[in-house]
C-alpha atoms as a PDB file:
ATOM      1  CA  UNK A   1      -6.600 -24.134  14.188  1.00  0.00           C
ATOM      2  CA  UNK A   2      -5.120 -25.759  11.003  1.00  0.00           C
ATOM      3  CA  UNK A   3      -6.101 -28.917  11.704  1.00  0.00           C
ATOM      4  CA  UNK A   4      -9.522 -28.258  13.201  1.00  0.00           C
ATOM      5  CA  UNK A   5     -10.972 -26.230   9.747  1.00  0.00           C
ATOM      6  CA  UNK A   6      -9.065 -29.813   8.044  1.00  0.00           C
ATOM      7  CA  UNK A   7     -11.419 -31.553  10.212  1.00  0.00           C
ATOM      8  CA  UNK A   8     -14.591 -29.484   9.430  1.00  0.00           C
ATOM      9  CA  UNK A   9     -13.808 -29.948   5.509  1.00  0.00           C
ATOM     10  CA  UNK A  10     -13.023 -25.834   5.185  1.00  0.00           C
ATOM     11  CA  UNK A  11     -10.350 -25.312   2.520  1.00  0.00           C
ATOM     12  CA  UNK A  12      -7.497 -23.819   4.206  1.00  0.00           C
ATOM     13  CA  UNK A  13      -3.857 -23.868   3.788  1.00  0.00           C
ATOM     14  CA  UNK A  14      -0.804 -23.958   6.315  1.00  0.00           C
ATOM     15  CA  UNK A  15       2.221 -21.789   5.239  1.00  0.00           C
ATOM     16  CA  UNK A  16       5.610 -22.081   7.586  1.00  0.00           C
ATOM     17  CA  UNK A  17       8.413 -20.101   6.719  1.00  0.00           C
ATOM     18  CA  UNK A  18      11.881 -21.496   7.866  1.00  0.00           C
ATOM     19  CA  UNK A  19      13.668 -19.649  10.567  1.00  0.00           C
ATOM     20  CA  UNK A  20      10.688 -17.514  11.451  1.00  0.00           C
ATOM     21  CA  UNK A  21       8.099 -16.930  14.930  1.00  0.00           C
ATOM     22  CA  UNK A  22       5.239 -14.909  15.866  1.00  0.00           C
ATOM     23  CA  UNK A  23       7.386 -11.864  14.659  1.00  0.00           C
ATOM     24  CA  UNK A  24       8.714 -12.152  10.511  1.00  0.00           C
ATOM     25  CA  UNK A  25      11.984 -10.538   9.953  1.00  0.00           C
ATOM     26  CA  UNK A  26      12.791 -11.993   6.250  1.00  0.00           C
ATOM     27  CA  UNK A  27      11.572  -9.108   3.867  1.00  0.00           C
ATOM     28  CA  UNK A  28      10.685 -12.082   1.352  1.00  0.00           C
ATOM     29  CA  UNK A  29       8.707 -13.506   3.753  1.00  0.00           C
ATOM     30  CA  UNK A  30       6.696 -10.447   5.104  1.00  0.00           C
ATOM     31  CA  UNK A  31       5.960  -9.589   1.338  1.00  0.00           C
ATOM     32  CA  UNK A  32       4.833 -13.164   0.415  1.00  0.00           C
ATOM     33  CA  UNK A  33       2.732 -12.730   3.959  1.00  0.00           C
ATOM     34  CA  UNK A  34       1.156  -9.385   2.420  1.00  0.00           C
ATOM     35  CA  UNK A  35       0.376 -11.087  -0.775  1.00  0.00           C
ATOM     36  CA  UNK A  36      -1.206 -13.715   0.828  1.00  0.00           C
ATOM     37  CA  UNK A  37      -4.035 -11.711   3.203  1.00  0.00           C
ATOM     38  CA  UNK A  38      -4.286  -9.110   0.345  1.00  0.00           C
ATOM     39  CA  UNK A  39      -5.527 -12.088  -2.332  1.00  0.00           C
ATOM     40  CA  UNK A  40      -7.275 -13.638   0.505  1.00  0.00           C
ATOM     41  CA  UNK A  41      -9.242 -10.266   1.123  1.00  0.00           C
ATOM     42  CA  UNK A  42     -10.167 -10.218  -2.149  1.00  0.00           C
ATOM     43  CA  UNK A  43     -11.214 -13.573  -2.799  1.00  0.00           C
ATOM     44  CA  UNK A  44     -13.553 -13.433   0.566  1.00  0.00           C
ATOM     45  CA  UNK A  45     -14.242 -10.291   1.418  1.00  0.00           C
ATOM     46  CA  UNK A  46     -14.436  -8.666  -1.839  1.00  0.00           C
ATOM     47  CA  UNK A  47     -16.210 -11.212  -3.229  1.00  0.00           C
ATOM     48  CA  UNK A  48     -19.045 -11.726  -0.478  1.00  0.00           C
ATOM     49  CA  UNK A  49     -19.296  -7.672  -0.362  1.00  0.00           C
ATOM     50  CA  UNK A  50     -20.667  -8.222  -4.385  1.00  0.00           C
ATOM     51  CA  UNK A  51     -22.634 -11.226  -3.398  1.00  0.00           C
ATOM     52  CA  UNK A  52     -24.909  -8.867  -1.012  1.00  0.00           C
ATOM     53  CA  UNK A  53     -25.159  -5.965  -3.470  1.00  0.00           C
ATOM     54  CA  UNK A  54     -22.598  -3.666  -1.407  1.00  0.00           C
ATOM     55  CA  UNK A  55     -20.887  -1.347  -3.331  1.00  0.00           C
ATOM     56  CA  UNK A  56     -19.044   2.496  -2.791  1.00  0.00           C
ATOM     57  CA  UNK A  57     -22.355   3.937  -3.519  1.00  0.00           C
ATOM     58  CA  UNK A  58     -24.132   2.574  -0.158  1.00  0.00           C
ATOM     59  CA  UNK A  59     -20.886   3.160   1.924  1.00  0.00           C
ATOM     60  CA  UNK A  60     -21.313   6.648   0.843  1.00  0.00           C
ATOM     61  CA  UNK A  61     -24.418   6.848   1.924  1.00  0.00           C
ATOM     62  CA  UNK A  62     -23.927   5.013   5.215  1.00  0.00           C
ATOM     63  CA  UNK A  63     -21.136   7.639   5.612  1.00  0.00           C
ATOM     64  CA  UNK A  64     -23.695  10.446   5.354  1.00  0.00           C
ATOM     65  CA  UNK A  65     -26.377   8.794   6.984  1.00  0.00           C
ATOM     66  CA  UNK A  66     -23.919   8.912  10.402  1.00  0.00           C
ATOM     67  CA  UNK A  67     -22.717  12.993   9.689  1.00  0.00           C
ATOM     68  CA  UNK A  68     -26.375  13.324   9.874  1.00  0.00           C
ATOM     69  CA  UNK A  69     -27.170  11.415  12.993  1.00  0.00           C
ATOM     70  CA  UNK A  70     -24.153  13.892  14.828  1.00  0.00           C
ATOM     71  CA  UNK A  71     -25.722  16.715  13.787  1.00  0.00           C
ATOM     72  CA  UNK A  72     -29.110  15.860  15.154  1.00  0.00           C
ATOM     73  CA  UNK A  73     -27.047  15.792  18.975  1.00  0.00           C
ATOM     74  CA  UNK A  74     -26.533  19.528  18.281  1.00  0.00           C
ATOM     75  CA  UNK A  75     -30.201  19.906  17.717  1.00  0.00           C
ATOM     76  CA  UNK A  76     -31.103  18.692  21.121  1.00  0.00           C
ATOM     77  CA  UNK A  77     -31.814  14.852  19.873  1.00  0.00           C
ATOM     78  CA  UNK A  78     -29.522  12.094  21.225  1.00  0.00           C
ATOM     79  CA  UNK A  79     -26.329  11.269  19.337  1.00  0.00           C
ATOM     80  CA  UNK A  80     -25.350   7.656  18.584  1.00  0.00           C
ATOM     81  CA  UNK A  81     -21.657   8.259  19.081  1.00  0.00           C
ATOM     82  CA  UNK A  82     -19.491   9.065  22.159  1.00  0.00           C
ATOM     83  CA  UNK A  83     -18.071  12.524  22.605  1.00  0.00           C
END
């Protein structure tokens, strides 16, 4: 995958840590791991979530938008979830 996103010109970085497989054992190297998605969740993720206006307000009212839809089911009207 590395070197395909090389190939498309994406920015992307290859980390190997010595002695280590699918499964990390080092505590070092499980916290640097941690470090790593958390500042790459807030460079991308974060950061796109701002670009397109999203913020805790409209979770909140996604959130109540979906208690609402639930209790509609117990009013006779289809539910959008699975019970």
């Amino acid at each position: 995958m590395y070197l395909s996103l090389k190939e498309l010109g994406r920015e992307t970085l290859l980390v190997v840590y010595p002695d280590e497989y699918h499964e990390f054992k080092t505590p070092s190297h499980i916290k640097d791991l941690h470090e790593r998605y958390l500042a790459w969740y807030a460079h991308y993720v974060k950061a796109d979530a701002r670009r397109h206006g999203r913020s805790r307000a409209r979770k909140s009212s996604l959130r109540t938008d979906r208690k609402q839809a639930k209790g509609d089911s117990r009013r006779g009207r289809p539910s959008l979830s699975k019970t």
